[in-house]
C-alpha atoms as a PDB file:
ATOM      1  CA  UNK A   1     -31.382-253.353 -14.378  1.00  0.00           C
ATOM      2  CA  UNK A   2     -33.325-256.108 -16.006  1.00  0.00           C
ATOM      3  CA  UNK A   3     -34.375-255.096 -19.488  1.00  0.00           C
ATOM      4  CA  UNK A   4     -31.580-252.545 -20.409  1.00  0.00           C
ATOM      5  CA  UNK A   5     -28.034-251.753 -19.260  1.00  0.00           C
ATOM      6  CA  UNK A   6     -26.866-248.651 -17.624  1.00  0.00           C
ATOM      7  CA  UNK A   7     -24.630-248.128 -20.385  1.00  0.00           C
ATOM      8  CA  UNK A   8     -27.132-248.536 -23.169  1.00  0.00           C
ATOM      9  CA  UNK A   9     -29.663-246.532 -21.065  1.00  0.00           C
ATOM     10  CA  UNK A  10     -27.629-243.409 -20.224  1.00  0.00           C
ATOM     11  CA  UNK A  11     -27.037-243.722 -23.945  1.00  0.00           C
ATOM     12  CA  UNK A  12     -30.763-242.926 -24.320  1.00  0.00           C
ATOM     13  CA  UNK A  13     -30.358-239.564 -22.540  1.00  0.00           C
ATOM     14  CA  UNK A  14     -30.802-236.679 -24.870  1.00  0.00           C
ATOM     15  CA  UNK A  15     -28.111-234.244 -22.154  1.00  0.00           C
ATOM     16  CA  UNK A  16     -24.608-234.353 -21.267  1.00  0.00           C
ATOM     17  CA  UNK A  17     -24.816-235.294 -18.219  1.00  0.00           C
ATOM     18  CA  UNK A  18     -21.717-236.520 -15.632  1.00  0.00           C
ATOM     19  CA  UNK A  19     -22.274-239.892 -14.844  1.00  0.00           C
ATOM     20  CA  UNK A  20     -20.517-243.124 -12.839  1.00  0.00           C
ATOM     21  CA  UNK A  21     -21.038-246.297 -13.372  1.00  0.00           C
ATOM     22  CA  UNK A  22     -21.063-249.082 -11.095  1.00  0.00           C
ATOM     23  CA  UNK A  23     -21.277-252.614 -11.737  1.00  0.00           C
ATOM     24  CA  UNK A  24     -19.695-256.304 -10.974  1.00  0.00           C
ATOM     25  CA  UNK A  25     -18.616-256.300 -14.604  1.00  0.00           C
ATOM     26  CA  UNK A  26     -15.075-255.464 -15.419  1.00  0.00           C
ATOM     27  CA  UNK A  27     -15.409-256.044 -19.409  1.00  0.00           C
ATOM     28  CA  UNK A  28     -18.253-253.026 -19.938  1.00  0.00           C
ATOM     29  CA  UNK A  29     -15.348-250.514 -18.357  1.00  0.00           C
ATOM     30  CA  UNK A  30     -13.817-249.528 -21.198  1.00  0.00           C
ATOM     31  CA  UNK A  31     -17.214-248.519 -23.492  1.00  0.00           C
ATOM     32  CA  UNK A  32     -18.350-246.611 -20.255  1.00  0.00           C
ATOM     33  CA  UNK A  33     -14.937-244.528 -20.555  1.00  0.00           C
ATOM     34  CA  UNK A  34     -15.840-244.239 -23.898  1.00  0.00           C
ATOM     35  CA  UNK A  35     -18.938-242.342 -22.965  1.00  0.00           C
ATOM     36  CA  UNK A  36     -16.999-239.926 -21.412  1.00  0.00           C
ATOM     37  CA  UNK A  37     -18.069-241.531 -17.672  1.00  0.00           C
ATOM     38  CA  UNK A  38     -16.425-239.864 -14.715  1.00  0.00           C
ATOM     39  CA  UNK A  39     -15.341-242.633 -13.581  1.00  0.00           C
ATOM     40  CA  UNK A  40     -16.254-246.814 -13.522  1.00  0.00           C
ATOM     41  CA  UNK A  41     -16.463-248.604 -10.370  1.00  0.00           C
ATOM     42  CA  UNK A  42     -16.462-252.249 -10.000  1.00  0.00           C
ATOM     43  CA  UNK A  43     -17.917-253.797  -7.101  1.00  0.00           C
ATOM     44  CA  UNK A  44     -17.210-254.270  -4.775  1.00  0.00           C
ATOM     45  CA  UNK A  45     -17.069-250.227  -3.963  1.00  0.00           C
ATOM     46  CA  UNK A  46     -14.902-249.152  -0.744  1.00  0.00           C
ATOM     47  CA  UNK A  47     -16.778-245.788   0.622  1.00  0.00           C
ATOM     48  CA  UNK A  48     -12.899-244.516   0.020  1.00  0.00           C
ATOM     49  CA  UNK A  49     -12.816-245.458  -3.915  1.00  0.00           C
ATOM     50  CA  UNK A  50     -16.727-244.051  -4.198  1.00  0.00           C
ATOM     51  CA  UNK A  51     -15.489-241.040  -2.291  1.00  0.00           C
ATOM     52  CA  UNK A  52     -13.043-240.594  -4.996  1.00  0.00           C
ATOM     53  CA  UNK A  53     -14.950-240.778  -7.951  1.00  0.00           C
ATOM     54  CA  UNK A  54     -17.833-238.165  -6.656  1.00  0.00           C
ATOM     55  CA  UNK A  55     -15.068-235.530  -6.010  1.00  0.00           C
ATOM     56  CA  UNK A  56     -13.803-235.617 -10.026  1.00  0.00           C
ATOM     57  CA  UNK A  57     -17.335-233.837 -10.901  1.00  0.00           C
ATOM     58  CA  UNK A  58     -17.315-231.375  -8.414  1.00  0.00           C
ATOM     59  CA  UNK A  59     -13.478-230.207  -8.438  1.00  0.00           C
ATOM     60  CA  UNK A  60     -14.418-229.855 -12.529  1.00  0.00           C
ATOM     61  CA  UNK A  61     -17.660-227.668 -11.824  1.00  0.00           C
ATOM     62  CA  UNK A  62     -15.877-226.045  -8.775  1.00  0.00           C
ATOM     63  CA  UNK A  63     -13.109-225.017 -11.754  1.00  0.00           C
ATOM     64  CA  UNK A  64     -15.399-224.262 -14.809  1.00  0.00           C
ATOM     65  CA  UNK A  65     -17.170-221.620 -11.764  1.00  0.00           C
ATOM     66  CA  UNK A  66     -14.020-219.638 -10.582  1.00  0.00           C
END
């Protein structure tokens, strides 16, 4: 994104909302974990590895349901 970050963006958002980030940046990681991100992928993304990380939200709203 050229004029803001993900990171600084989704820290615009006004709801808790599950998010992933993706990027070619290993060193912003760590402050998107400490957004409480789902999960962090660094590109380049395997379909396996993106698989991965869009199951964590949906086994935690399939638990929170039942």
């Amino acid at each position: 994104m050229p004029d803001i970050s993900g990171i600084d963006f989704y820290k615009t958002l006004d709801c808790n909302i599950q998010v992933i980030f993706t990027t070619a940046y290993s060193e912003y990681a760590v402050e998107g974990f400490n957004l409480d991100a789902v999960d962090y992928l660094l590109k380049p993304i395997t379909f396996s590895r993106f698989e991965k990380a869009v199951k964590k939200p949906v086994i935690t709203l399939i638990t929170l349901i039942t």
